[in-house]
C-alpha atoms as a PDB file:
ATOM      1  CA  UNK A   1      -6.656 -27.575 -15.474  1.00  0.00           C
ATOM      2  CA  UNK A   2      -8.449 -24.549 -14.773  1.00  0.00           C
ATOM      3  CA  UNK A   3      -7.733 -21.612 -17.681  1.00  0.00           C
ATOM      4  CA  UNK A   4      -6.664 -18.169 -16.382  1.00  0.00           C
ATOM      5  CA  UNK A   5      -9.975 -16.959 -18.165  1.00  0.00           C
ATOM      6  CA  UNK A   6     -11.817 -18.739 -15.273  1.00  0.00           C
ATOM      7  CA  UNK A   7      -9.480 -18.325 -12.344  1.00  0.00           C
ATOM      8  CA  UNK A   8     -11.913 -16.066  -9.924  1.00  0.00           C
ATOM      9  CA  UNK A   9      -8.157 -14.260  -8.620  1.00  0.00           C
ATOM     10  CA  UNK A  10      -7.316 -13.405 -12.120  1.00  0.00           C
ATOM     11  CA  UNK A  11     -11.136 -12.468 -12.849  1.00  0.00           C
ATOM     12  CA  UNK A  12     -10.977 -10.240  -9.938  1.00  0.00           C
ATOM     13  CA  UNK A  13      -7.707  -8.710 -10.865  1.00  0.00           C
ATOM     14  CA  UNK A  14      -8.853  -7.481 -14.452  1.00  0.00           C
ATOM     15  CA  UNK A  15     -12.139  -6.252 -12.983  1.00  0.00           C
ATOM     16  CA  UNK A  16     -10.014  -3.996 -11.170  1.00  0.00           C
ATOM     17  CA  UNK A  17      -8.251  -3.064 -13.814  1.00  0.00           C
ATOM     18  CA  UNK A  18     -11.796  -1.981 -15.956  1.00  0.00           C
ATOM     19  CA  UNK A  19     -12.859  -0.028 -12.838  1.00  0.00           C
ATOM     20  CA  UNK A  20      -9.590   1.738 -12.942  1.00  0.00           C
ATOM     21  CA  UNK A  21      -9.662   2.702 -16.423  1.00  0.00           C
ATOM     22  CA  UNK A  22     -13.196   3.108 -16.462  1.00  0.00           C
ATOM     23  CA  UNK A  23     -12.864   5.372 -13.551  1.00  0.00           C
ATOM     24  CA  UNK A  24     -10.110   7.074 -15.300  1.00  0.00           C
ATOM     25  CA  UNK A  25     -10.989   7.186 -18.779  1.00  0.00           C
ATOM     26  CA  UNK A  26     -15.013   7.859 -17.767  1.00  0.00           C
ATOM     27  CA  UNK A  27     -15.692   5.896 -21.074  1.00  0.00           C
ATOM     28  CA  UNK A  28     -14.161   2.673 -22.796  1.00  0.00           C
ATOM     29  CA  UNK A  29     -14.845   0.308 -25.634  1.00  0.00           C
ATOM     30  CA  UNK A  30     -15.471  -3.420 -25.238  1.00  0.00           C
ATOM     31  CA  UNK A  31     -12.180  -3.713 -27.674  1.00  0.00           C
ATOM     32  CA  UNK A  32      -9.808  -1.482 -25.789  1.00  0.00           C
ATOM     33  CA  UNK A  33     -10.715  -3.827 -22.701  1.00  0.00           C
ATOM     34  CA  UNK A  34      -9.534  -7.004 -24.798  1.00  0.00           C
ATOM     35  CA  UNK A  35      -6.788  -5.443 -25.782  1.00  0.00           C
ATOM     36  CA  UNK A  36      -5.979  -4.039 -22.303  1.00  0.00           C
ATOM     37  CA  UNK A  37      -6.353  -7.503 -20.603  1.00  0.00           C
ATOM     38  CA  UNK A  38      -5.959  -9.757 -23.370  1.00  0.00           C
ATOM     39  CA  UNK A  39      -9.406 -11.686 -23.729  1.00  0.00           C
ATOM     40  CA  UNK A  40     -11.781 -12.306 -25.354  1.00  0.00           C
ATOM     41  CA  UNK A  41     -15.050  -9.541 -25.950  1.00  0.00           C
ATOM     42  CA  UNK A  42     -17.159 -12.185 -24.765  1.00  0.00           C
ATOM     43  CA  UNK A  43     -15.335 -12.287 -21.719  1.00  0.00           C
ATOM     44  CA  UNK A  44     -15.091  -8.879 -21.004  1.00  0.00           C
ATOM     45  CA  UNK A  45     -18.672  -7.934 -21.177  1.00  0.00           C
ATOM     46  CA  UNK A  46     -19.320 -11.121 -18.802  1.00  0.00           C
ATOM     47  CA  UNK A  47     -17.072  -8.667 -16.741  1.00  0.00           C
ATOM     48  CA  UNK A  48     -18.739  -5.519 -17.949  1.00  0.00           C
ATOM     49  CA  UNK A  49     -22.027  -7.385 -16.710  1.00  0.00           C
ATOM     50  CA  UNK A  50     -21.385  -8.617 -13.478  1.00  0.00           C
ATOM     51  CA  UNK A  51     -19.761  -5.030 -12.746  1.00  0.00           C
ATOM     52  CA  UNK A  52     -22.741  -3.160 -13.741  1.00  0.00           C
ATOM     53  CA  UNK A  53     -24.823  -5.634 -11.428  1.00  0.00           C
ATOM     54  CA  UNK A  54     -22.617  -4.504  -8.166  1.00  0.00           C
ATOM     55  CA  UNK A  55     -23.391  -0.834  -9.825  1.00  0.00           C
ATOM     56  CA  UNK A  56     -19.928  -0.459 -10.018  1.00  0.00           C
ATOM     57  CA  UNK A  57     -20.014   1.259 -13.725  1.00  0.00           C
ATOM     58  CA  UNK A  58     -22.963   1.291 -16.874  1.00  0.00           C
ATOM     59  CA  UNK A  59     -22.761  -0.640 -19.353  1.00  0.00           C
ATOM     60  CA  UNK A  60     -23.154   1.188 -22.663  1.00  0.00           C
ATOM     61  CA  UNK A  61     -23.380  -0.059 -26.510  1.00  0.00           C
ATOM     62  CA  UNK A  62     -19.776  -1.317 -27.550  1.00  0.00           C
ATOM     63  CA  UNK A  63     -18.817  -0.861 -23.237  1.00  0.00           C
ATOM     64  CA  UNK A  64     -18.816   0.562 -20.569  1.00  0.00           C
ATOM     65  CA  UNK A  65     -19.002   4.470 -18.336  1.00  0.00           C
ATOM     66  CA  UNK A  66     -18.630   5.566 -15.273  1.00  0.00           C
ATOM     67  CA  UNK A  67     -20.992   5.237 -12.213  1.00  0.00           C
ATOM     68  CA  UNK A  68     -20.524   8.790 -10.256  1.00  0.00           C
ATOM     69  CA  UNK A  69     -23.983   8.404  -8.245  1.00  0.00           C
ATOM     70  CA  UNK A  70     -22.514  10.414  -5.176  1.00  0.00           C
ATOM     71  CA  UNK A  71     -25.401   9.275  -3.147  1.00  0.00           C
ATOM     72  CA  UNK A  72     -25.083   5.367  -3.690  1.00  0.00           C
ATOM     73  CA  UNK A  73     -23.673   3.019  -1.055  1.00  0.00           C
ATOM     74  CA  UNK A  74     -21.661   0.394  -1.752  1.00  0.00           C
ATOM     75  CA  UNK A  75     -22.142  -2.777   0.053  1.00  0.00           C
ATOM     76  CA  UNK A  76     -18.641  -4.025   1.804  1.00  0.00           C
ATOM     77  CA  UNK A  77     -18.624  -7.150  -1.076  1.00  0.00           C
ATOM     78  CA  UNK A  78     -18.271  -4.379  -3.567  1.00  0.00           C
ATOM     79  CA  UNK A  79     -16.244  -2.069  -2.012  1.00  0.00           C
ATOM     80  CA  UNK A  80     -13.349  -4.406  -1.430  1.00  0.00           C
ATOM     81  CA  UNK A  81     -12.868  -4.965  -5.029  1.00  0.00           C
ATOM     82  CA  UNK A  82     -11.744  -0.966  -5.574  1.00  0.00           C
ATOM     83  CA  UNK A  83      -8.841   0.538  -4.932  1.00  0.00           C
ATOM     84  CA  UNK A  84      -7.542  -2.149  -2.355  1.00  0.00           C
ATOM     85  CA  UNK A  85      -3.637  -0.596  -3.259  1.00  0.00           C
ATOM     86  CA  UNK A  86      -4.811   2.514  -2.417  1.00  0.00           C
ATOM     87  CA  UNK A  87      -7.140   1.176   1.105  1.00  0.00           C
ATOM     88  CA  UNK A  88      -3.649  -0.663   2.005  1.00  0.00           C
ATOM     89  CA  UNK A  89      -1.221   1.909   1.405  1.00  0.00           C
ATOM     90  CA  UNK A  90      -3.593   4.318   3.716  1.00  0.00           C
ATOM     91  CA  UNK A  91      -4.130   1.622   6.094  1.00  0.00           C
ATOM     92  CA  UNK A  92      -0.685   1.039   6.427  1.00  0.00           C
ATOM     93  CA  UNK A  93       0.368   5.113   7.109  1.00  0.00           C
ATOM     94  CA  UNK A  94      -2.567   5.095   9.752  1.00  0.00           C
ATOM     95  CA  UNK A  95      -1.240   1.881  11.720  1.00  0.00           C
ATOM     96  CA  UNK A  96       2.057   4.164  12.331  1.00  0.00           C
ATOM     97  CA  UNK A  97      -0.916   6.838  14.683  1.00  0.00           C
ATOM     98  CA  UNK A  98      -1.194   4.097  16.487  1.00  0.00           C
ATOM     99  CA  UNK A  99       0.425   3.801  19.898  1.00  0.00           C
ATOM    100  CA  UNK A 100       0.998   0.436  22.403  1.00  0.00           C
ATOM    101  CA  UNK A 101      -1.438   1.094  25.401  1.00  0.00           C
ATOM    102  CA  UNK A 102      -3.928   3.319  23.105  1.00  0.00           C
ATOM    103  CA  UNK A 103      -8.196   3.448  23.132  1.00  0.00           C
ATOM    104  CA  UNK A 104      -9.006   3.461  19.558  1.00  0.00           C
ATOM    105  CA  UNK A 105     -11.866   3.711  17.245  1.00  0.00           C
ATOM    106  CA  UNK A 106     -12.102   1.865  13.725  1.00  0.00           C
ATOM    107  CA  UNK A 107     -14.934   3.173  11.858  1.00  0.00           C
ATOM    108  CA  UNK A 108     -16.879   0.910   9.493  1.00  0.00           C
ATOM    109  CA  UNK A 109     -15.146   0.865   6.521  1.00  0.00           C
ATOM    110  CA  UNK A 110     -13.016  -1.471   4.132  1.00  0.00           C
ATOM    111  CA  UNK A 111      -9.976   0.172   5.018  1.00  0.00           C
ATOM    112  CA  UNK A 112     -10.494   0.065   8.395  1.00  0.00           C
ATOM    113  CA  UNK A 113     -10.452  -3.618   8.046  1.00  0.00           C
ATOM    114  CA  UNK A 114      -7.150  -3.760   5.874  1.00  0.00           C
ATOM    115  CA  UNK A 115      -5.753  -1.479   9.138  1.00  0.00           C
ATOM    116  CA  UNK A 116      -7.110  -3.810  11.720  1.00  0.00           C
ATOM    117  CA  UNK A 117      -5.720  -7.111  10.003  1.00  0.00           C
ATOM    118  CA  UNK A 118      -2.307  -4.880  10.387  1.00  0.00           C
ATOM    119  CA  UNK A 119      -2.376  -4.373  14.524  1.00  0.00           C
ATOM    120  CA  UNK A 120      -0.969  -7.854  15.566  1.00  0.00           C
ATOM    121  CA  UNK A 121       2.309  -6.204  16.483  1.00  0.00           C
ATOM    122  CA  UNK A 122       0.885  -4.080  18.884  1.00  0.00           C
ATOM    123  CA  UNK A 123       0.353  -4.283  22.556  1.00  0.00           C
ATOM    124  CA  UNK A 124      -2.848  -3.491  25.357  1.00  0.00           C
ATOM    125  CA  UNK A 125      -5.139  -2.063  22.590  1.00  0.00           C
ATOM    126  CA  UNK A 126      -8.502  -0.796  23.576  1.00  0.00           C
ATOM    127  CA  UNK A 127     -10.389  -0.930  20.164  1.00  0.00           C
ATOM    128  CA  UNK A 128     -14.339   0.133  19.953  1.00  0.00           C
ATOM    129  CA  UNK A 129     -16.142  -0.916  16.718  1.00  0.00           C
ATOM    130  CA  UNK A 130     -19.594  -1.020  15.175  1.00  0.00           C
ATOM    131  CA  UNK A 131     -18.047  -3.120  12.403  1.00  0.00           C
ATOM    132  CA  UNK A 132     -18.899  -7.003  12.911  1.00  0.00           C
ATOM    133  CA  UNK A 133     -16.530  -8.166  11.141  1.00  0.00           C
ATOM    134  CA  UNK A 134     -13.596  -5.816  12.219  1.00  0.00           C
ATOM    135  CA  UNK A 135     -14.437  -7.232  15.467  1.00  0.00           C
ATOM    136  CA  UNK A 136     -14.699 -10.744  14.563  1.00  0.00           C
ATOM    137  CA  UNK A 137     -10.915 -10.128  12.933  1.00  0.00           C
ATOM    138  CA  UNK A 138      -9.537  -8.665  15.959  1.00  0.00           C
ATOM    139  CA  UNK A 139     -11.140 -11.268  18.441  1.00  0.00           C
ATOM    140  CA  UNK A 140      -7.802 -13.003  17.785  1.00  0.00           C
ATOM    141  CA  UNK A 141      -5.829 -11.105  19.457  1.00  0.00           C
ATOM    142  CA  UNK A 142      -5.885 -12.273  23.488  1.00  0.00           C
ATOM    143  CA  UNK A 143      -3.994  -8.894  23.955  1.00  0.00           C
ATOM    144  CA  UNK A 144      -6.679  -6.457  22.911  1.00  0.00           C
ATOM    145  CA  UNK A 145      -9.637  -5.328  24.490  1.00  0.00           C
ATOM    146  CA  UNK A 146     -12.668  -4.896  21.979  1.00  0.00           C
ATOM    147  CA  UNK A 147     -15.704  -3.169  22.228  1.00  0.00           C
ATOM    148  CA  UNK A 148     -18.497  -3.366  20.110  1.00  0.00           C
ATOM    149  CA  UNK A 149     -20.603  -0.660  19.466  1.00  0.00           C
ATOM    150  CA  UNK A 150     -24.401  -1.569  19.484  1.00  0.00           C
ATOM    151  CA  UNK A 151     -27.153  -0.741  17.504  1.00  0.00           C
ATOM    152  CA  UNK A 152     -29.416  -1.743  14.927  1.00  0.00           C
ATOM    153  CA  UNK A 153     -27.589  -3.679  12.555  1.00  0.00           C
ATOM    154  CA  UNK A 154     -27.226  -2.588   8.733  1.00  0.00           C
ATOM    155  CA  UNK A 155     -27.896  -5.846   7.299  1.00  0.00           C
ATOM    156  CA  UNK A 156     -24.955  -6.614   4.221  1.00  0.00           C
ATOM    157  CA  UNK A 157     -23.334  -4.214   5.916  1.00  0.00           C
ATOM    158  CA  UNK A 158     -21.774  -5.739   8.370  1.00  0.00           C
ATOM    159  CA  UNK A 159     -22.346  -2.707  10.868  1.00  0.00           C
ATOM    160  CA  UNK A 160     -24.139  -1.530  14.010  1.00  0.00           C
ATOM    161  CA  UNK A 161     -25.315   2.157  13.368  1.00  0.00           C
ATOM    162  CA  UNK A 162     -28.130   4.485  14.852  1.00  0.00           C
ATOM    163  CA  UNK A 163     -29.028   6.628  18.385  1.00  0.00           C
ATOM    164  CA  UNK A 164     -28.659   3.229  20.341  1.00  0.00           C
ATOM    165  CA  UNK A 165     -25.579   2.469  20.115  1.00  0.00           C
ATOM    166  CA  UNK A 166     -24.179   6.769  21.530  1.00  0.00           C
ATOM    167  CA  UNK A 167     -25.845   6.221  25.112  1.00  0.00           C
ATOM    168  CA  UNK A 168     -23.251   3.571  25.206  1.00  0.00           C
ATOM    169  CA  UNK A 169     -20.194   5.681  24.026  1.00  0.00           C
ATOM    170  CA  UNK A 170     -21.055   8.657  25.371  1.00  0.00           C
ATOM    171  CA  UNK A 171     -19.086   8.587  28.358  1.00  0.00           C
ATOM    172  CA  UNK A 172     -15.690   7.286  26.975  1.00  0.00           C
ATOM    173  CA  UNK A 173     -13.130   8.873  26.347  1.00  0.00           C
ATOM    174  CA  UNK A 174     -10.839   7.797  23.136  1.00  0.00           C
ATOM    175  CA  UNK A 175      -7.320   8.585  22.343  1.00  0.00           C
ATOM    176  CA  UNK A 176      -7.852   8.442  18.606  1.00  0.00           C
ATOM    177  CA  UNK A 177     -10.805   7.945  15.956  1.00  0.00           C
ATOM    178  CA  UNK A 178     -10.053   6.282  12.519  1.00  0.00           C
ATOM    179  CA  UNK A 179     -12.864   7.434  10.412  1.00  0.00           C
ATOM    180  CA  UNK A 180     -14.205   6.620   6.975  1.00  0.00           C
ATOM    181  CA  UNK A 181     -16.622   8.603   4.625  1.00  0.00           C
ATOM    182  CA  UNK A 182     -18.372   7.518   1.179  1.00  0.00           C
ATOM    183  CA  UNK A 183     -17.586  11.022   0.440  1.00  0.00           C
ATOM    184  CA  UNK A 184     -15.453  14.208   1.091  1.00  0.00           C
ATOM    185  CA  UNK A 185     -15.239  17.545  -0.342  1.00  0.00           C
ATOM    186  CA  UNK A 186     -14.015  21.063   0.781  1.00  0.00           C
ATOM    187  CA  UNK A 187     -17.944  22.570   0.869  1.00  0.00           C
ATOM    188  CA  UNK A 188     -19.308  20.083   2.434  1.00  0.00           C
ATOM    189  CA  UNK A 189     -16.847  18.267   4.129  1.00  0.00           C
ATOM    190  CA  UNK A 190     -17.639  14.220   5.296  1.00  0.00           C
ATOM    191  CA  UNK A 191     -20.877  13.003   4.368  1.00  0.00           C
ATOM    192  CA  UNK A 192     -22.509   9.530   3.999  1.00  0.00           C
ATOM    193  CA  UNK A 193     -25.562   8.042   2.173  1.00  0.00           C
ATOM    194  CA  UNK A 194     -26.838   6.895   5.052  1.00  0.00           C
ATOM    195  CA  UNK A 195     -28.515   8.975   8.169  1.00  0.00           C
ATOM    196  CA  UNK A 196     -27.803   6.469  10.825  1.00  0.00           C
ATOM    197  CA  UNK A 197     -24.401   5.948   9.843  1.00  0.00           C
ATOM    198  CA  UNK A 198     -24.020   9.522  10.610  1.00  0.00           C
ATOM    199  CA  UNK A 199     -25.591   9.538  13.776  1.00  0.00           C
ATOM    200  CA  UNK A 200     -22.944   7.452  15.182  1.00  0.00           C
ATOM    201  CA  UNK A 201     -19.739   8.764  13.389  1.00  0.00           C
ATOM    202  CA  UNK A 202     -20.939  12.189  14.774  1.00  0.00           C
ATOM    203  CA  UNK A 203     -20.792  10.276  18.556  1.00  0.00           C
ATOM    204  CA  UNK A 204     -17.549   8.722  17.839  1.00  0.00           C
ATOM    205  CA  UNK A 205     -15.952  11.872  16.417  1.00  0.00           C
ATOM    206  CA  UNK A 206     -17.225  13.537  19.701  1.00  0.00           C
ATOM    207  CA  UNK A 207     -15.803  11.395  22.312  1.00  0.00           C
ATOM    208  CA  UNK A 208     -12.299  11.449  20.267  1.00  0.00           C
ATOM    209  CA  UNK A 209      -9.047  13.676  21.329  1.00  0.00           C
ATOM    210  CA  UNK A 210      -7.503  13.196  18.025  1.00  0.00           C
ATOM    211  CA  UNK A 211      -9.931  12.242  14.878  1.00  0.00           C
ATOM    212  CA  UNK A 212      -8.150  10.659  11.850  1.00  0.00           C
ATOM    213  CA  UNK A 213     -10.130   9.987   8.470  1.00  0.00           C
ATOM    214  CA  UNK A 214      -9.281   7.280   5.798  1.00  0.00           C
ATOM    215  CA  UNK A 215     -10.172   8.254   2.567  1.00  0.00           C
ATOM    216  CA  UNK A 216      -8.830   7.264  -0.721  1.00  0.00           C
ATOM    217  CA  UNK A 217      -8.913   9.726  -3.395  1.00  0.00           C
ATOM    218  CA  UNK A 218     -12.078   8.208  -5.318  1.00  0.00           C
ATOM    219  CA  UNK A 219     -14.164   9.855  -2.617  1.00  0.00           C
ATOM    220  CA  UNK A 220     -12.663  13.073  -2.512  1.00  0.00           C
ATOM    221  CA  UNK A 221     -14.562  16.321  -4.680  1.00  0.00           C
ATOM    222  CA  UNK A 222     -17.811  14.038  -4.626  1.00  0.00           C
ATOM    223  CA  UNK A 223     -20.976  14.946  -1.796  1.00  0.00           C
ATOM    224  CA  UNK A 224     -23.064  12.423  -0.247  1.00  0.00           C
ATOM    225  CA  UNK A 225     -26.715  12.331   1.486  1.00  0.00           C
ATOM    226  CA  UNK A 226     -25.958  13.645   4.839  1.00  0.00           C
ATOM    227  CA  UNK A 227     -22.819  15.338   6.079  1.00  0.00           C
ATOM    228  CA  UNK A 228     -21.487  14.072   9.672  1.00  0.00           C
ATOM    229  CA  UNK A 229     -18.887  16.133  10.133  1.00  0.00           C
ATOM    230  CA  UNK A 230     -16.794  19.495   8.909  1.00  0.00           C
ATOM    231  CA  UNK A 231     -13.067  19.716   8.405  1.00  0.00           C
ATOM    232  CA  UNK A 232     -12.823  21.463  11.896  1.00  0.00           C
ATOM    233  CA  UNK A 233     -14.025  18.439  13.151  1.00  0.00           C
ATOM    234  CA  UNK A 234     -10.694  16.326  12.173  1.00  0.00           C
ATOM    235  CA  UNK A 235      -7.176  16.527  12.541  1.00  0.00           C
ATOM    236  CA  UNK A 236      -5.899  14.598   9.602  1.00  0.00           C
ATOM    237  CA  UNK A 237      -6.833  13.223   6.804  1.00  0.00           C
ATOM    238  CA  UNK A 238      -4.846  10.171   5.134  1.00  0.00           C
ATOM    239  CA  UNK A 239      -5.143   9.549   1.126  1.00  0.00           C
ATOM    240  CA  UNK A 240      -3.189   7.880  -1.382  1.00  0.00           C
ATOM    241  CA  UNK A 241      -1.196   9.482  -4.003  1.00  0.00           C
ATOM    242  CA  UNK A 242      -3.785   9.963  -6.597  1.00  0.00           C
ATOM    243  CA  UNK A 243      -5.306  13.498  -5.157  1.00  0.00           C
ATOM    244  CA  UNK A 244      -4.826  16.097  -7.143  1.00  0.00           C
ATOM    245  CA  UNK A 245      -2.111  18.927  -5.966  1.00  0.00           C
ATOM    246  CA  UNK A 246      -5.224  21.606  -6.649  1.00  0.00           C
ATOM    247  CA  UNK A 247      -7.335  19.097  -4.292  1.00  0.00           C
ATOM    248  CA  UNK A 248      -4.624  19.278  -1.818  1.00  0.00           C
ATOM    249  CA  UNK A 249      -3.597  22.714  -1.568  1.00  0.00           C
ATOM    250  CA  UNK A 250      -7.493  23.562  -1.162  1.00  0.00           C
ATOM    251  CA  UNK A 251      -7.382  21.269   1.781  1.00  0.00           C
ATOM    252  CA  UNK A 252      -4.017  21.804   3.676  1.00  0.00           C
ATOM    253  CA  UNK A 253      -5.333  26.043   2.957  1.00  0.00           C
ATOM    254  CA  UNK A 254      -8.396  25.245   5.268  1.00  0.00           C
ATOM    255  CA  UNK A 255      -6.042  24.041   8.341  1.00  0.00           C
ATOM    256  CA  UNK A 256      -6.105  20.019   7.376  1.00  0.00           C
ATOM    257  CA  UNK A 257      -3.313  17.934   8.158  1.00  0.00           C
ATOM    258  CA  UNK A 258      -3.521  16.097   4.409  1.00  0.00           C
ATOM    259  CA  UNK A 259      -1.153  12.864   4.760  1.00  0.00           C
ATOM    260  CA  UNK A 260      -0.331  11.055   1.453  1.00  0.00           C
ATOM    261  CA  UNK A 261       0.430   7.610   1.704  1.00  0.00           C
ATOM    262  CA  UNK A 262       2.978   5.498  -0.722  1.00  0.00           C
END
């Protein structure tokens, strides 16, 4: 029988939990880990270790700190493993924007894919993409219509991205963008690590009546590599509960529709 010290769900569930604290706390002990998840120090710094290897935190003597590198991407393997309460609550508030009969755009992003394993209820979508496997998800669905941006293709990434892919889009015209940044904050506004990334979320937020970013708290006060776009440039931002009411205020005092979702 397979212990709960080796069950990969259970493995992944306290990982989560050190990234919370860690992100939380900034700094924590090998011991307060054990004690928080009930194992063994060995165990947790095979944690510690694998964590620091997806550059998810530092390892330090006796634990671990955080990783704030504002201008490091995560690849989609490592992303998924943070804040997924958070990505679903936000993915689940956005899926309520969306309308039967609507021509939609899901950004690359994790929580874009939470939101697009959540549209099977709804009716004569038109969905454009430069996410693979967004589009391989929604494939399913014989009532949809997908599109998938082209490009050159950010390899790990899962993701078309670059000029190519805007002669294609440039002529559409889209009901409503669901965007996603690595990064967001009220001087700089959305900004990614990546320049071709932001070549195309610049096209997709300029074909779009209504533009709609995704963004759990994490990302928000922190600057990226290159900005693609300026709070004028969306309508309304969705987070999860965690922003700060200082964060908020700053926000909603700059003309942002800031949605919080349970």
């Amino acid at each position: 029988m397979m212990s709960l010290s080796n069950d990969p769900i259970f493995a992944e569930e306290r990982k989560q939990k050190i990234l919370d604290v860690v992100d939380k706390k900034k700094k924590v002990t090998v011991l307060e880990l054990s004690n928080l998840l009930n194992v063994s120090g060995s165990t947790v710094r095979t944690y510690l270790r694998e964590l620091e290897q997806s550059k998810l935190l530092r390892r330090t003597h006796g634990g671990a700190i955080s990783n704030s590198k504002a201008s490091y991407e995560l690849v989609p393997e490592d992303k998924k493993i943070k804040f997924l309460n958070e990505k679903i609550s936000i993915a689940k508030k956005a899926l309520t924007y969306i309308d039967d009969g609507d021509t939609i755009i899901l950004d690359t992003s994790t929580t874009n894919l939470q939101l697009a394993d959540m549209l099977e209820d709804k009716k004569n979508l038109t969905i454009l993409t430069n996410d693979i496997i967004i589009a391989s998800r929604l494939e399913e669905y014989s009532d949809f219509n997908i599109i998938l941006i082209g490009g050159t293709l950010k390899k790990r990434f899962h993701c078309t991205a670059g000029t190519l892919g805007l002669g294609m889009i440039s002529n559409m015209v889209i009901d409503k963008a669901f965007m996603a940044s690595n990064a967001l904050s009220v001087q700089k506004g959305a900004s990614t690590p990546d320049i071709s990334l932001a070549e195309i979320k610049k096209g997709m937020i300029s074909i779009s009546d209504r533009v709609i970013m995704l963004c759990d708290s994490s990302k928000i006060g922190k600057n990226s590599f290159m900005n693609f776009a300026t709070f004028s440039d969306f309508d309304t931002l969705i987070t999860d509960k965690n922003i700060s009411e200082e964060t908020k205020e700053q926000l909603e005092l700059i003309g942002l529709d800031v949605i919080i979702a349970d």
